[in-house]
C-alpha atoms as a PDB file:
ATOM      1  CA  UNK A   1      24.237 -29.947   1.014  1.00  0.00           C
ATOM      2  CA  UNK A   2      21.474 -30.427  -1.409  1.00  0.00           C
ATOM      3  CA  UNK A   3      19.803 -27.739  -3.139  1.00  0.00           C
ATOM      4  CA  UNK A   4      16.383 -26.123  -2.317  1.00  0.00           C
ATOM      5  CA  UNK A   5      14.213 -28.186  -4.818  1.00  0.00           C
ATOM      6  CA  UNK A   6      15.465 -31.329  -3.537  1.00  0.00           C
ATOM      7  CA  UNK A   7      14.664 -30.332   0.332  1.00  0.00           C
ATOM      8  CA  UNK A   8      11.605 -29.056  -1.538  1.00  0.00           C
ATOM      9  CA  UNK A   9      10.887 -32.612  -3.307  1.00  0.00           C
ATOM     10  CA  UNK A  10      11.612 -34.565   0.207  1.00  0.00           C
ATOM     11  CA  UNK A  11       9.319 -32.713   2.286  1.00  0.00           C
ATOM     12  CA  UNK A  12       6.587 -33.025  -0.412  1.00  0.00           C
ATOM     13  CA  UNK A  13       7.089 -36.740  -0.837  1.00  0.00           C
ATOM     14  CA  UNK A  14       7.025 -36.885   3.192  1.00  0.00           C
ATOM     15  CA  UNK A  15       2.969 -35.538   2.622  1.00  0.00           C
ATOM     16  CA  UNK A  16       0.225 -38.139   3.397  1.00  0.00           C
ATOM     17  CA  UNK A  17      -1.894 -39.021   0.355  1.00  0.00           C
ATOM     18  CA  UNK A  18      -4.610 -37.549   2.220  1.00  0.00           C
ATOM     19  CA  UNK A  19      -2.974 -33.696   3.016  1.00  0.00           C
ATOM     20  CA  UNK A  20      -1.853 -34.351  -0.747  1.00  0.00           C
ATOM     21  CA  UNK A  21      -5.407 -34.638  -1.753  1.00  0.00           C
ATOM     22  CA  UNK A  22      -6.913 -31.761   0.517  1.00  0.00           C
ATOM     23  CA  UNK A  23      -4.708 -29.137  -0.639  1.00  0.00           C
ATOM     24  CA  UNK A  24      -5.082 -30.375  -4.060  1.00  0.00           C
ATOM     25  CA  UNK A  25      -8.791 -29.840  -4.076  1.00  0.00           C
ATOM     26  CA  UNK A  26      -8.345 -26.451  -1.792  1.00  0.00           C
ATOM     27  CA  UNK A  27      -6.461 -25.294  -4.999  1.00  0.00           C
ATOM     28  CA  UNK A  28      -9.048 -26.626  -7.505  1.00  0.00           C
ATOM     29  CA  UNK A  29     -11.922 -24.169  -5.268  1.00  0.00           C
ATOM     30  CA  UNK A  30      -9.772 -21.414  -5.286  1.00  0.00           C
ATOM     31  CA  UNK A  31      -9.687 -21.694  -9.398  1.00  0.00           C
ATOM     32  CA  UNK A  32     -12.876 -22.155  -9.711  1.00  0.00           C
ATOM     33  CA  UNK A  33     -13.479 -18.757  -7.798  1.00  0.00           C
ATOM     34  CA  UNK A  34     -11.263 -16.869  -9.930  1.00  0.00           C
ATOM     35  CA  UNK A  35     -12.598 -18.523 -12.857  1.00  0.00           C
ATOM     36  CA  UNK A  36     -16.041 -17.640 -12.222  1.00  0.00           C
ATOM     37  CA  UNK A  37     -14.809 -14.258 -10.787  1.00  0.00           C
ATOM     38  CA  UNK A  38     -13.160 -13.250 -13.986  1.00  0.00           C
ATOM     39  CA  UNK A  39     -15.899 -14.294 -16.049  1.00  0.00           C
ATOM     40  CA  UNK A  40     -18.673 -12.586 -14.063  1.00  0.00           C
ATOM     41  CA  UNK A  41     -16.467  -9.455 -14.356  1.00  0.00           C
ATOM     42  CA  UNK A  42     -16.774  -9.469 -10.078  1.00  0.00           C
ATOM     43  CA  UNK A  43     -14.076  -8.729  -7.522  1.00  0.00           C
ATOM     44  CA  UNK A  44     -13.778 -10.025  -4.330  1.00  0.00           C
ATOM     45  CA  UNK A  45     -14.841  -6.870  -3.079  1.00  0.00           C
ATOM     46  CA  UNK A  46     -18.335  -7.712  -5.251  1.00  0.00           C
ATOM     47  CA  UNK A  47     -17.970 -11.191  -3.742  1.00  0.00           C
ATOM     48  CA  UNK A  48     -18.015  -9.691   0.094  1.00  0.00           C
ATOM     49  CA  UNK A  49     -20.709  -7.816  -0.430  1.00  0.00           C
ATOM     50  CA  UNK A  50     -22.941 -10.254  -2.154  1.00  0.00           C
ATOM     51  CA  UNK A  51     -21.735 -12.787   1.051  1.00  0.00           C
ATOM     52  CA  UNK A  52     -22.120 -10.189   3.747  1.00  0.00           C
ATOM     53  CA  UNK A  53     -18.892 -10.784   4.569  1.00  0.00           C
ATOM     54  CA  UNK A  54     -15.399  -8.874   5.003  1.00  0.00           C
ATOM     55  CA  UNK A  55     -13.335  -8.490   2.152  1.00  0.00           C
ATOM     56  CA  UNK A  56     -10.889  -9.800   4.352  1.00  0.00           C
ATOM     57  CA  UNK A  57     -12.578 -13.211   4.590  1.00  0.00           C
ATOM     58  CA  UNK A  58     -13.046 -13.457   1.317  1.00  0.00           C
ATOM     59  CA  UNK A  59      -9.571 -12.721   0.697  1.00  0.00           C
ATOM     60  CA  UNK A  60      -9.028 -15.788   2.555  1.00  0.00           C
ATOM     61  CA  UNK A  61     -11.165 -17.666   0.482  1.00  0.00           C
ATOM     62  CA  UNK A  62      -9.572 -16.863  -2.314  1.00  0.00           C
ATOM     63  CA  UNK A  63      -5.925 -17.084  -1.938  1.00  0.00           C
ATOM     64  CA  UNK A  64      -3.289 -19.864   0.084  1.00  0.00           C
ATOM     65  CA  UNK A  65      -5.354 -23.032   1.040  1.00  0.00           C
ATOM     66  CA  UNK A  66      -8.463 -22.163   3.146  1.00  0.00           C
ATOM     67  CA  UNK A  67      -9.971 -24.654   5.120  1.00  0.00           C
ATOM     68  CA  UNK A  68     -13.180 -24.101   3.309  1.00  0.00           C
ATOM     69  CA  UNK A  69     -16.444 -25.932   5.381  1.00  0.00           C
ATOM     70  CA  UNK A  70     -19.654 -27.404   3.320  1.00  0.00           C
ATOM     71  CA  UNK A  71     -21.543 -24.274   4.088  1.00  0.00           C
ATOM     72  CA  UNK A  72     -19.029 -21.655   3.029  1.00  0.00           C
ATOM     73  CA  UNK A  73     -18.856 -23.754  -0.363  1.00  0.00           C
ATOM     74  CA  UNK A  74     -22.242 -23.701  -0.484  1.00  0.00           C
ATOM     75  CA  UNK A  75     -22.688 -19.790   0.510  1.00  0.00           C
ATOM     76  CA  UNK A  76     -19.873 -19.145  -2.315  1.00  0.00           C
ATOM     77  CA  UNK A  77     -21.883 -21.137  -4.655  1.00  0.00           C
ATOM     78  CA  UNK A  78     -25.318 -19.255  -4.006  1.00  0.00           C
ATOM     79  CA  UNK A  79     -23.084 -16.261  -4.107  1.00  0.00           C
ATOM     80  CA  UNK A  80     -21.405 -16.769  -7.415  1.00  0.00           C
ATOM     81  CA  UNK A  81     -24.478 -18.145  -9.533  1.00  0.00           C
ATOM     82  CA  UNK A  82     -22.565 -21.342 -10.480  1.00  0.00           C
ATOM     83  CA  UNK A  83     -21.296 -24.638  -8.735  1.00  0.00           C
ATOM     84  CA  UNK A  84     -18.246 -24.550  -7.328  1.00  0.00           C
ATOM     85  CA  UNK A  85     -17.944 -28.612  -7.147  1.00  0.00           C
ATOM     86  CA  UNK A  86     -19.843 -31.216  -8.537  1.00  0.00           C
ATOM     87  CA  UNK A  87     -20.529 -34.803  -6.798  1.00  0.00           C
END
């Protein structure tokens, strides 16, 4: 039987280029968020309250891979005082 990081190798290799590429840039927002987070000495709890929103949303922002939508970007942006991507 082969060993977990093998299984876990095959199953990533099995991921469309596309998936591949979402969750990579899902990851790159979330840094970005803690980057500017940390910097801006903010929590999330400062985050939710500057977003009107839950801290449980933002909790889902901010950690695993959100399926984040152009307007919660942009909301997050407004929120934050910086860009969180650049086109």
């Amino acid at each position: 039987m082969r060993n977990k990081q093998e299984w876990f190798n095959g199953k990533v290799a099995a991921v469309s280029p596309e998936i591949k590429t979402e969750l990579q840039l899902s990851a790159s927002i979330i840094a970005r968020i803690d980057t500017i987070l940390k910097e801006k000495n903010m929590s999330q709890r400062d985050l939710a309250r500057k977003l009107g929103k839950s801290e449980a949303v933002v909790s889902r922002w901010t950690t695993g891979f959100p399926n984040l939508t152009l307007r919660s970007i942009a909301q997050l942006s407004v929120a934050l005082g910086e860009p969180l991507i650049k086109v």
